[in-house]
N, C-alpha and C. Protein backbone atom coordinates (compact mmCIF):
# COMPACT_ATOMS: atom_id res chain seq x y z
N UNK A 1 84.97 148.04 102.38
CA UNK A 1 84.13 146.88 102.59
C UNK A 1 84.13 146.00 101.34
N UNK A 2 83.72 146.64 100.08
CA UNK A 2 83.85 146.12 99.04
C UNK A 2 85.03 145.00 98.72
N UNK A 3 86.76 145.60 99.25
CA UNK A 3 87.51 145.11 99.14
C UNK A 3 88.04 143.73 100.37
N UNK A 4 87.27 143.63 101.34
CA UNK A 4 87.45 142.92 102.13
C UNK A 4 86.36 141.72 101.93
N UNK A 5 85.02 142.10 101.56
CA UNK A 5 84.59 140.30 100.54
C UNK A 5 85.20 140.02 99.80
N UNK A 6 86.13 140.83 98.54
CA UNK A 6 86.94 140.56 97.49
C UNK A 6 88.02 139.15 98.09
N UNK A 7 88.63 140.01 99.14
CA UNK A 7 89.78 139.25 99.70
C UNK A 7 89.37 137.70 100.54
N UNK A 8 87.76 137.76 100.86
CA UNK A 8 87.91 136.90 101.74
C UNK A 8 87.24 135.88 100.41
N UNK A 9 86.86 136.20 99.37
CA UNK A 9 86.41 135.65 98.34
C UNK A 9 87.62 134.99 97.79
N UNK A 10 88.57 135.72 97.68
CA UNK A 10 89.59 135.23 97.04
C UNK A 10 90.62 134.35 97.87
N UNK A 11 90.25 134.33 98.78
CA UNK A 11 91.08 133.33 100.23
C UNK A 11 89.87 131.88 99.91
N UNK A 12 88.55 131.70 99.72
CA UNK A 12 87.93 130.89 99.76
C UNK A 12 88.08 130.41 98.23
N UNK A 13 88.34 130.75 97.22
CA UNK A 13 88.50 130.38 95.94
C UNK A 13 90.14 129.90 95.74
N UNK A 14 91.01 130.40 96.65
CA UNK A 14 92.42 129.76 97.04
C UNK A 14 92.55 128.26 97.73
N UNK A 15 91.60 128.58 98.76
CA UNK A 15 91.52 127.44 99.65
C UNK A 15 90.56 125.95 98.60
N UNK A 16 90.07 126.81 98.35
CA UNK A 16 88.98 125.54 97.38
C UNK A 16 89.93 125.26 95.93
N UNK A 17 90.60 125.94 95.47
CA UNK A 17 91.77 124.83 94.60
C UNK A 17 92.93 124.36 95.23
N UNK A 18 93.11 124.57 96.33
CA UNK A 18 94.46 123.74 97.01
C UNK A 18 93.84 122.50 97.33
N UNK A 19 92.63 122.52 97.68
CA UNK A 19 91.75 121.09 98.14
C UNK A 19 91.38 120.42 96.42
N UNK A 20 91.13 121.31 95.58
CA UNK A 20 90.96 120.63 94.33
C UNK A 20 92.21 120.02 93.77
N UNK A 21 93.05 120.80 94.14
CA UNK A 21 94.45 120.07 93.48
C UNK A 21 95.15 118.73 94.26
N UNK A 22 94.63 118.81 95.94
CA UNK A 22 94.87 117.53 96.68
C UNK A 22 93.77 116.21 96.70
N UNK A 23 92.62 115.96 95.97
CA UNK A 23 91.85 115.55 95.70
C UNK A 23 92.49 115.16 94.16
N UNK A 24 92.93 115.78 93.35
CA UNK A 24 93.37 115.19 92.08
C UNK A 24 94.64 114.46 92.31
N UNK A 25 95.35 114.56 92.99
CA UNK A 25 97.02 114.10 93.45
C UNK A 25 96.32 112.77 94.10
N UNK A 26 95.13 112.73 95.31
CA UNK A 26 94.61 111.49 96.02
C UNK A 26 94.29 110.46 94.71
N UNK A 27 93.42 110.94 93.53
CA UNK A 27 92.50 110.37 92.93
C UNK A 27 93.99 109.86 91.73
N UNK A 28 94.95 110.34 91.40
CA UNK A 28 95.91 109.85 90.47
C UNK A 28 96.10 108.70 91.19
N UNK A 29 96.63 108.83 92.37
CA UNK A 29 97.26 108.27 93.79
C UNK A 29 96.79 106.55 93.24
N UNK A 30 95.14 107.04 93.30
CA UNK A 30 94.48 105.62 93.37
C UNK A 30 94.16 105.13 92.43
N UNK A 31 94.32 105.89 91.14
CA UNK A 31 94.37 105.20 89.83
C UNK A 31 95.92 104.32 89.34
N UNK A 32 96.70 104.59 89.73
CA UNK A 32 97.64 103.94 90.16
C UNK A 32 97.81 102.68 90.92
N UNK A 33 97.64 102.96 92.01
CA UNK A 33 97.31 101.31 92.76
C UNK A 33 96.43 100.71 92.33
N UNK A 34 95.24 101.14 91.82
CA UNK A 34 94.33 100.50 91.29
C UNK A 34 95.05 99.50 89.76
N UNK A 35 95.60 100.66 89.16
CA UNK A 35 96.59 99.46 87.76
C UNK A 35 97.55 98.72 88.36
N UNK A 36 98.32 98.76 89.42
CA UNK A 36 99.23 97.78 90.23
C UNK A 36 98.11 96.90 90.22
N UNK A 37 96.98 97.01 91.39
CA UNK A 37 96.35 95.56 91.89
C UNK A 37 95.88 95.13 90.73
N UNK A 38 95.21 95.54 89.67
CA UNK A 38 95.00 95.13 88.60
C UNK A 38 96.01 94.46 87.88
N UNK A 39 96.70 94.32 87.83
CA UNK A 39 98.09 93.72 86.84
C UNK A 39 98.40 92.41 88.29
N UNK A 40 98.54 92.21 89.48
CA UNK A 40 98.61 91.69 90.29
C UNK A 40 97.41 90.73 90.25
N UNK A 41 96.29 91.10 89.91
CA UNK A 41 95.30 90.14 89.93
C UNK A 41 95.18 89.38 88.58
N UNK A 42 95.24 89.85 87.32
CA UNK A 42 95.71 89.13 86.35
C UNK A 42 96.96 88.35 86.58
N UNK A 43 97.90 88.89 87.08
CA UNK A 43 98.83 87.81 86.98
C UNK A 43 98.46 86.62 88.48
N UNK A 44 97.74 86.80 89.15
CA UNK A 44 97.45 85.92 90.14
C UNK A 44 96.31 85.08 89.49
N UNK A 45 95.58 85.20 88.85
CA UNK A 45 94.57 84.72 87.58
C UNK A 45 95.30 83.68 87.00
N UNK A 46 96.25 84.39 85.94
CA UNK A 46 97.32 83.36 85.29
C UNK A 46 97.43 82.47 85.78
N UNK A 47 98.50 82.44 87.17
CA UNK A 47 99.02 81.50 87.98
C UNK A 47 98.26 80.44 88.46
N UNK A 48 96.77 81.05 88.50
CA UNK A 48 95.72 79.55 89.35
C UNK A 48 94.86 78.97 88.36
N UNK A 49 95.18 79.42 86.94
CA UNK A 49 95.02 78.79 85.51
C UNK A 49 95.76 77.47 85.52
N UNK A 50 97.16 77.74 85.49
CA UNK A 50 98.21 76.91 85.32
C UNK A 50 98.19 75.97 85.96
N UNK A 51 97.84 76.46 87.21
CA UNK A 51 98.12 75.41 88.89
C UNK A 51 96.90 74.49 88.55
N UNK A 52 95.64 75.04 88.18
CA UNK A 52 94.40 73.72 87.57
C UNK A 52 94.83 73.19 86.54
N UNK A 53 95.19 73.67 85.61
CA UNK A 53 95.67 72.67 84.42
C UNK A 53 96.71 71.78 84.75
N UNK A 54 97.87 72.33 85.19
CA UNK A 54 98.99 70.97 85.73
C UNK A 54 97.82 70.12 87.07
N UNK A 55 97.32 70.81 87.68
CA UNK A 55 95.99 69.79 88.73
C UNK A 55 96.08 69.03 87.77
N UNK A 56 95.00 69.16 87.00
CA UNK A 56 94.26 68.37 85.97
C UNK A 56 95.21 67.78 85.22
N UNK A 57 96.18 67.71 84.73
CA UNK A 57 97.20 66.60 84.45
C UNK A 57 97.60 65.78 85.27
N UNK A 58 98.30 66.32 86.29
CA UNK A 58 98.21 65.26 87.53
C UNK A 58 97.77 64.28 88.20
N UNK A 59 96.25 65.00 87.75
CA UNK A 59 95.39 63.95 88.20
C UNK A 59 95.16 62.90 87.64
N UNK A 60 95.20 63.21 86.23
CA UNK A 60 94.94 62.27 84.81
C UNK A 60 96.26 61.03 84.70
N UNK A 61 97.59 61.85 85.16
CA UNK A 61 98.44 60.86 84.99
C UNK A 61 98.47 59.75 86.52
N UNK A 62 97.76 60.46 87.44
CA UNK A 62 97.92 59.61 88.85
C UNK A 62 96.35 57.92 88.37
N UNK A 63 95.09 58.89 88.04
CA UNK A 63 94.28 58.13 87.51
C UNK A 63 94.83 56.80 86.43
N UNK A 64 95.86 57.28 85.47
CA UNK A 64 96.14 56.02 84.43
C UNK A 64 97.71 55.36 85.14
N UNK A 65 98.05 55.85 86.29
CA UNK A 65 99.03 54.96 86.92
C UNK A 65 98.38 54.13 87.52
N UNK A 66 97.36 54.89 88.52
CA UNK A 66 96.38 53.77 89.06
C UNK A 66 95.91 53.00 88.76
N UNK A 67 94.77 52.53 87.28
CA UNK A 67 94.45 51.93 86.11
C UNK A 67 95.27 50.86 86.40
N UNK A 68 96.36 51.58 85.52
CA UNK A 68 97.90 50.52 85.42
C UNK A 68 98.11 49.45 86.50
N UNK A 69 98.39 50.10 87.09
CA UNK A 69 98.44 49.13 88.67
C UNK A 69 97.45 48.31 89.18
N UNK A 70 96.69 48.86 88.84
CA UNK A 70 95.37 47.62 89.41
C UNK A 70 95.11 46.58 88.40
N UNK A 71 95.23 47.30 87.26
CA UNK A 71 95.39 45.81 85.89
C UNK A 71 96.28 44.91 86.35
N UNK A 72 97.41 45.56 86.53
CA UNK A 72 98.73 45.03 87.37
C UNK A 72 98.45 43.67 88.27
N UNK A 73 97.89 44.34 89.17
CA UNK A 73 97.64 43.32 90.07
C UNK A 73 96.70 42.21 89.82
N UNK A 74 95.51 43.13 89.12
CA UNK A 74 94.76 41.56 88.95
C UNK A 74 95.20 40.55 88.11
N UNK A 75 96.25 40.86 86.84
CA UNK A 75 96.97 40.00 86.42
C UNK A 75 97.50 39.02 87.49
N UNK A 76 97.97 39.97 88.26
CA UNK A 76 99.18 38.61 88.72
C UNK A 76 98.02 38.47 90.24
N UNK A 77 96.74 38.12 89.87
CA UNK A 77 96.09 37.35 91.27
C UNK A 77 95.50 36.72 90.63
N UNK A 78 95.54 36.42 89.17
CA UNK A 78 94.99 34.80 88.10
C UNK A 78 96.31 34.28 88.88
N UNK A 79 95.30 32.92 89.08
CA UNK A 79 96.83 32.12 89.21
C UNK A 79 96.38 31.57 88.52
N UNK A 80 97.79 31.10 88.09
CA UNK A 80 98.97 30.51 86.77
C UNK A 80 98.86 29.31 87.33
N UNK A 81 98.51 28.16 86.14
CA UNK A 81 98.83 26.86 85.76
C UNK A 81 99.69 26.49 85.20
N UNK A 82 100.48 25.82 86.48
CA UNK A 82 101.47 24.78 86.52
C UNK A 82 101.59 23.96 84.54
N UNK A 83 102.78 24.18 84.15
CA UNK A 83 103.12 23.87 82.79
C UNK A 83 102.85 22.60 83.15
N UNK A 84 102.00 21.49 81.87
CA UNK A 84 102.09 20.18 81.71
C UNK A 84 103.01 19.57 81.67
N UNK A 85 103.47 18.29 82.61
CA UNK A 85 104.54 17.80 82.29
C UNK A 85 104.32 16.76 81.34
N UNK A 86 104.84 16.34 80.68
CA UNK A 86 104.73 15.38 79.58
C UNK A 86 105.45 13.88 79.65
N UNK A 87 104.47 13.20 79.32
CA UNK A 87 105.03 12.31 80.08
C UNK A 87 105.72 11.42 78.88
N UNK A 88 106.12 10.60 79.48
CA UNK A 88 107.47 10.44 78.56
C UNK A 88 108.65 9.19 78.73
C-alpha cells in the first residue's frame, strides 16, 4: 500500500512538471511575440512620426504656394495705367 501512494504520488509530481515545463515553453512562446510586436510597434511609431512631419511640411509648403499665388493674382487684378503719351 505504502508503495502504491508512492507511485501514484510520483505519477502526479510527473504529470505536474510536464504541465510546468509546457506552461514555460507557452510563456517563452509569448515573450517572444510580445518583443516581435513590440519592435513592430516602434517601428510603426517611427513611420507615423515621419508621415506627420513630411504632413507638416507639406502643408507649410502648399500654405506659402498658396500665399504666393494669391499675392499673384491680386497683383495682376490692379489694373495697370496706360503709359503717358507725351505729347509732342
Amino acid at each position: 500500500m505504502n508503495e502504491k501512494v508512492i507511485n501514484e504520488f510520483t505519477v502526479r509530481v510527473t504529470k505536474a512538471k510536464n504541465h510546468l515545463q509546457d506552461l514555460t515553453t507557452q510563456c517563452e512562446q509569448l515573450k517572444h511575440e510580445a518583443e516581435k510586436l513590440k519592435r513592430e510597434l516602434e517601428t510603426a511609431d517611427k513611420q507615423k512620426q515621419e508621415a506627420e512631419k513630411l504632413n507638416e511640411r507639406l502643408k507649410l509648403k502648399y500654405l506659402s504656394s498658396k500665399v504666393t499665388s494669391e499675392e499673384g493674382l491680386d497683383s495682376s487684378a490692379i489694373p495697370r495705367r496706360a503709359p503717358k503719351e507725351e505729347a509732342g
